[in-house]
C-alpha atoms as a PDB file:
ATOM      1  CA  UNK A   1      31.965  13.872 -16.770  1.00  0.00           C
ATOM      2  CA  UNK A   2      34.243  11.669 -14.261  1.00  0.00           C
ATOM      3  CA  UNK A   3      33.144  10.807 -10.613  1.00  0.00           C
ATOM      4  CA  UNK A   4      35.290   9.284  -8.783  1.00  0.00           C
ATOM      5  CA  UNK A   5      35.068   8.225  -4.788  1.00  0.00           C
ATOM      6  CA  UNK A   6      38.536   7.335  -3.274  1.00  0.00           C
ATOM      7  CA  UNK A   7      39.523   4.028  -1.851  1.00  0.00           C
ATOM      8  CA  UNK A   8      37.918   3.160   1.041  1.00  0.00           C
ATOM      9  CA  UNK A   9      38.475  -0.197   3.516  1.00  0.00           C
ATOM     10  CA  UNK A  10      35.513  -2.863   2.529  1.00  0.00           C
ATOM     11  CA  UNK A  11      33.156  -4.105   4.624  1.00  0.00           C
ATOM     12  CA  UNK A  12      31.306  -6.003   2.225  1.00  0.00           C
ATOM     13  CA  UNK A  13      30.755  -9.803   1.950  1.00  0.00           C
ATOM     14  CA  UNK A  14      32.938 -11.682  -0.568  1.00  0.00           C
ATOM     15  CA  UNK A  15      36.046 -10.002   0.477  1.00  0.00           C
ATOM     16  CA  UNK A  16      39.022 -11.682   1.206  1.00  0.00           C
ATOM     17  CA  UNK A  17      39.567  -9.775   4.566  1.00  0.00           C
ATOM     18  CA  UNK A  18      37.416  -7.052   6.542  1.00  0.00           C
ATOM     19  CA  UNK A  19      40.245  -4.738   6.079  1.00  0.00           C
ATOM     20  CA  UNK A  20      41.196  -5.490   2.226  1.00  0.00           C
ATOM     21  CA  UNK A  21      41.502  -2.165   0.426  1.00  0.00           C
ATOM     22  CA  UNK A  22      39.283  -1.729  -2.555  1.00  0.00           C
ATOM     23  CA  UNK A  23      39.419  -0.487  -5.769  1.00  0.00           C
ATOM     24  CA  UNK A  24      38.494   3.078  -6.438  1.00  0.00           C
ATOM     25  CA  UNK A  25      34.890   3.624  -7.422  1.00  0.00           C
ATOM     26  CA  UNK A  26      34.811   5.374 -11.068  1.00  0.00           C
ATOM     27  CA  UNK A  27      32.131   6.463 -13.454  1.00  0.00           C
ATOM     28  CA  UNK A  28      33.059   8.249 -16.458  1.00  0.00           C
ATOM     29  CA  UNK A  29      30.050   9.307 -18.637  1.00  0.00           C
ATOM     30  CA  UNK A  30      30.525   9.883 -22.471  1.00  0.00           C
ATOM     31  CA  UNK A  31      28.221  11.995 -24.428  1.00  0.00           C
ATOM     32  CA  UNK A  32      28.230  11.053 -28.085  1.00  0.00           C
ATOM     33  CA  UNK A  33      26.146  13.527 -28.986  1.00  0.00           C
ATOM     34  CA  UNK A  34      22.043  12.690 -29.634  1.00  0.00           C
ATOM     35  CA  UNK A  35      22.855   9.612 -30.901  1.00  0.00           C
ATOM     36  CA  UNK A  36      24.697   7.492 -28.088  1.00  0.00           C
ATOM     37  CA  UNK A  37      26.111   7.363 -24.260  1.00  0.00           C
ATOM     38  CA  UNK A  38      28.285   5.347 -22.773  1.00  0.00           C
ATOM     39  CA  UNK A  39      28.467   5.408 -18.673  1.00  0.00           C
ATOM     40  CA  UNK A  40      31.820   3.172 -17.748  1.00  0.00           C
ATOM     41  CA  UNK A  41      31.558   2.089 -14.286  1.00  0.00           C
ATOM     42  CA  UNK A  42      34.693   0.281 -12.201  1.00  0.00           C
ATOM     43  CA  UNK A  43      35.196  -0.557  -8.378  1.00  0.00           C
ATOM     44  CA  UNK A  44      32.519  -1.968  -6.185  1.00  0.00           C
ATOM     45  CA  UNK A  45      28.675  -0.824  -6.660  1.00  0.00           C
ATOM     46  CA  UNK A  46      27.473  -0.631  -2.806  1.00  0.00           C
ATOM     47  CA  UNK A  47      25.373   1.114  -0.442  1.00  0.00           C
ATOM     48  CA  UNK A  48      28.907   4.001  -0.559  1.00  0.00           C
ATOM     49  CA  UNK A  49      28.499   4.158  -4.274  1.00  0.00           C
ATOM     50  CA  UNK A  50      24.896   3.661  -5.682  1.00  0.00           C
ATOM     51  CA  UNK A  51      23.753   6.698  -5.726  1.00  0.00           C
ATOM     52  CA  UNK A  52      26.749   7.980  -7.818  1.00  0.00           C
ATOM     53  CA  UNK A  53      25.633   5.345 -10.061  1.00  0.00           C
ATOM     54  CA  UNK A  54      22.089   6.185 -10.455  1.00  0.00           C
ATOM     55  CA  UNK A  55      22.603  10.019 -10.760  1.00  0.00           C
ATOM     56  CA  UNK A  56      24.835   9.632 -13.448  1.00  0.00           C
ATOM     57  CA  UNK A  57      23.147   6.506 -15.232  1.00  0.00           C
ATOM     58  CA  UNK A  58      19.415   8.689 -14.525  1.00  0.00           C
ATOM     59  CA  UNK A  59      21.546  12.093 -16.454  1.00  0.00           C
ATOM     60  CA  UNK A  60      22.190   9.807 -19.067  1.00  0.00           C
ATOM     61  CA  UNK A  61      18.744   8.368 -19.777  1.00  0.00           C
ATOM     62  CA  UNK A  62      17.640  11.794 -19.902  1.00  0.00           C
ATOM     63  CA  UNK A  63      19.826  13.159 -22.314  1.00  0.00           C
ATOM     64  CA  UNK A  64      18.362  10.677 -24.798  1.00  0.00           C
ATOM     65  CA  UNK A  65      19.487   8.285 -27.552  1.00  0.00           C
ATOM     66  CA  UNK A  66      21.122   4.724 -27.027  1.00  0.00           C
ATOM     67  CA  UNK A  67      22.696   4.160 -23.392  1.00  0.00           C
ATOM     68  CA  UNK A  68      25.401   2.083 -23.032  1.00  0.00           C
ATOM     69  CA  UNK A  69      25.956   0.894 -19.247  1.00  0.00           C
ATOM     70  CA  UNK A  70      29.377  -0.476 -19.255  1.00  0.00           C
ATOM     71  CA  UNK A  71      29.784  -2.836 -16.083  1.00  0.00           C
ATOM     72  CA  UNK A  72      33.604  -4.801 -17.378  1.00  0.00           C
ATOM     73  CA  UNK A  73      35.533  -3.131 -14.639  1.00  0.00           C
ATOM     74  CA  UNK A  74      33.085  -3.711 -11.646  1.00  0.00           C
ATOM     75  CA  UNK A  75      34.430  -6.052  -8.942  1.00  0.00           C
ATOM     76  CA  UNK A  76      31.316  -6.051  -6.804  1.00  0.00           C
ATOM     77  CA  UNK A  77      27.742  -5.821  -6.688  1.00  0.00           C
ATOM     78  CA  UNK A  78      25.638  -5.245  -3.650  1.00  0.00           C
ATOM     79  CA  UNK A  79      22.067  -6.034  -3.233  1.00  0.00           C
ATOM     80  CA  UNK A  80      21.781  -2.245  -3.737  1.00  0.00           C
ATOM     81  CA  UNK A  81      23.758  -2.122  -6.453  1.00  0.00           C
ATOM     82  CA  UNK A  82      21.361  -5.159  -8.064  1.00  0.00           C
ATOM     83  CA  UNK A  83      18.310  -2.713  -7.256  1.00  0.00           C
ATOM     84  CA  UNK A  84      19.748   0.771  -8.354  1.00  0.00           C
ATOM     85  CA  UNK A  85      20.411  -1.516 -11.944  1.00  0.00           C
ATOM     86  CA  UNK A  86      17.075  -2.521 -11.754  1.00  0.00           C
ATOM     87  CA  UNK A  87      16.207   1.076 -11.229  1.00  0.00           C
ATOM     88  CA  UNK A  88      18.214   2.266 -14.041  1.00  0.00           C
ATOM     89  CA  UNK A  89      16.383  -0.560 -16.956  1.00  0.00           C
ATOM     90  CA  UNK A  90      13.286   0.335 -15.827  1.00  0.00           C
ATOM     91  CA  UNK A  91      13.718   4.289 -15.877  1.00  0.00           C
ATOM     92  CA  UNK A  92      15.529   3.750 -19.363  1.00  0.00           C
ATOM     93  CA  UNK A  93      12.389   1.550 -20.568  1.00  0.00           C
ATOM     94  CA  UNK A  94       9.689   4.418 -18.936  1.00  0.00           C
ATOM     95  CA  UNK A  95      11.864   6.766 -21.234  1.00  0.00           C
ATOM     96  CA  UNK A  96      11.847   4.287 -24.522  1.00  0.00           C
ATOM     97  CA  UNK A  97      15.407   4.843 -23.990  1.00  0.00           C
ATOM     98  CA  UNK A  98      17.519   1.389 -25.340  1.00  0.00           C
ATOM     99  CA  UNK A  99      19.738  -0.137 -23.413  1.00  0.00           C
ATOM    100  CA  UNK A 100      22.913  -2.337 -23.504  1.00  0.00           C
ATOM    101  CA  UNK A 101      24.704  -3.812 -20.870  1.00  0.00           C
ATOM    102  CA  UNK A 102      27.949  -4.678 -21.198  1.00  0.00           C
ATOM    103  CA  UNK A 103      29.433  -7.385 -18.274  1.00  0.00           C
ATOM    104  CA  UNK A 104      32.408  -8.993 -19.016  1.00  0.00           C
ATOM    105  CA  UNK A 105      33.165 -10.760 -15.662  1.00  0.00           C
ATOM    106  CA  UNK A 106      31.666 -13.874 -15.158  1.00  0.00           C
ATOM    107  CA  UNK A 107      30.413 -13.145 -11.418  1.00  0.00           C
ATOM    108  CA  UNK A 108      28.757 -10.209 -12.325  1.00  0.00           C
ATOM    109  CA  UNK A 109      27.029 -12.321 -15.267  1.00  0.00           C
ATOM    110  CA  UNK A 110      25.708 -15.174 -12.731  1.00  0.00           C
ATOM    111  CA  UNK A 111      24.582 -12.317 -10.702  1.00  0.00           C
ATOM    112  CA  UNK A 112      22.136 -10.683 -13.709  1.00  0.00           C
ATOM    113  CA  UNK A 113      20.990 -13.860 -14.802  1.00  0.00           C
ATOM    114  CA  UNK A 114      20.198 -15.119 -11.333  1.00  0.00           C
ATOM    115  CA  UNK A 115      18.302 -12.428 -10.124  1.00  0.00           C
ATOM    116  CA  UNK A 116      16.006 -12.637 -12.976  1.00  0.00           C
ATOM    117  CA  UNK A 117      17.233  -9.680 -14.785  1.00  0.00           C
ATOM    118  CA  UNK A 118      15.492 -10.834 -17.942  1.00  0.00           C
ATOM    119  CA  UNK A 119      15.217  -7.364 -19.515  1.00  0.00           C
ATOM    120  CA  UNK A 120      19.330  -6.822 -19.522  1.00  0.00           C
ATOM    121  CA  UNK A 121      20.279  -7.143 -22.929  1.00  0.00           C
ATOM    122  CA  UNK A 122      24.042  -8.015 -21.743  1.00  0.00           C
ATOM    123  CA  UNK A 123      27.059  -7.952 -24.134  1.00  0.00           C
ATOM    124  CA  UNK A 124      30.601  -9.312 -23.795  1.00  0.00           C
ATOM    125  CA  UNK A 125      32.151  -6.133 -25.206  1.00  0.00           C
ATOM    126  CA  UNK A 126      31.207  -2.432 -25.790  1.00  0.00           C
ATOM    127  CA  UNK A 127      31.067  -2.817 -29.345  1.00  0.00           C
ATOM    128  CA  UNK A 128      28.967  -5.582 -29.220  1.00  0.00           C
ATOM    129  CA  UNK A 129      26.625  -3.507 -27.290  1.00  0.00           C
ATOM    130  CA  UNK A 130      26.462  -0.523 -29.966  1.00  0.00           C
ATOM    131  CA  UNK A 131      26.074  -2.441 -32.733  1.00  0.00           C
ATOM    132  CA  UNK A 132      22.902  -4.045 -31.528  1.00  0.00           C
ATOM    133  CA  UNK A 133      20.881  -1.128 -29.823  1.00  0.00           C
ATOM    134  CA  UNK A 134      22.731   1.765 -32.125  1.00  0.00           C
END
């Protein structure tokens, strides 16, 4: 399954310029059968885009098995976006679903850390993140 918003002009904070196009919000969702899923996400996760985010990320957790939430292409994070991710552990941990975040950027790893995400298990790399929850 692919989702994908097009680009749109930014109004969030941290942008360069009000009018700076962004990138193009993506989510592709990988079913590996029982055993794993892997939801890529790229572009910015905002108010536009959460709830693409947490109807596919929700699908996943219900299909079962190991979820892998792959965040290495996301260029921005709302306050939402924080929230729906909080969202998305705790429905995953409700389901005894394991999870493994992957967050390559920097930014976006201050951001986890900071907000007291303590139950992310974050990975530099996807393979990383199969290895220890598959």
């Amino acid at each position: 399954m692919r989702i994908q918003k097009p680009p749109r002009l930014s109004r969030a904070f941290g942008r360069s310029s009000p009018s700076a196009l962004c990138e193009p919000f993506v989510v592709t969702t990988v079913f590996e059968g029982a055993r794993s899923t892997v939801v890529t996400v790229a572009g910015d996760i905002d108010l536009a885009t959460v709830g693409i985010l947490v109807e596919c990320g929700e699908t996943a957790i219900r299909a079962g098995g190991v979820l892998v939430l792959d965040l290495g292409q996301v260029t921005f994070c709302s306050g939402v976006g924080l929230r729906a991710l909080h969202r998305l552990q705790g429905a995953a941990e409700e389901a005894a679903v394991p999870v493994a975040w992957v967050v390559r950027t920097p930014r976006l790893w201050r951001l986890l850390r900071g907000a007291g995400a303590t139950g992310f298990a974050c990975y530099r790399d996807r393979a990383d993140a199969l290895a220890a929850v598959g």
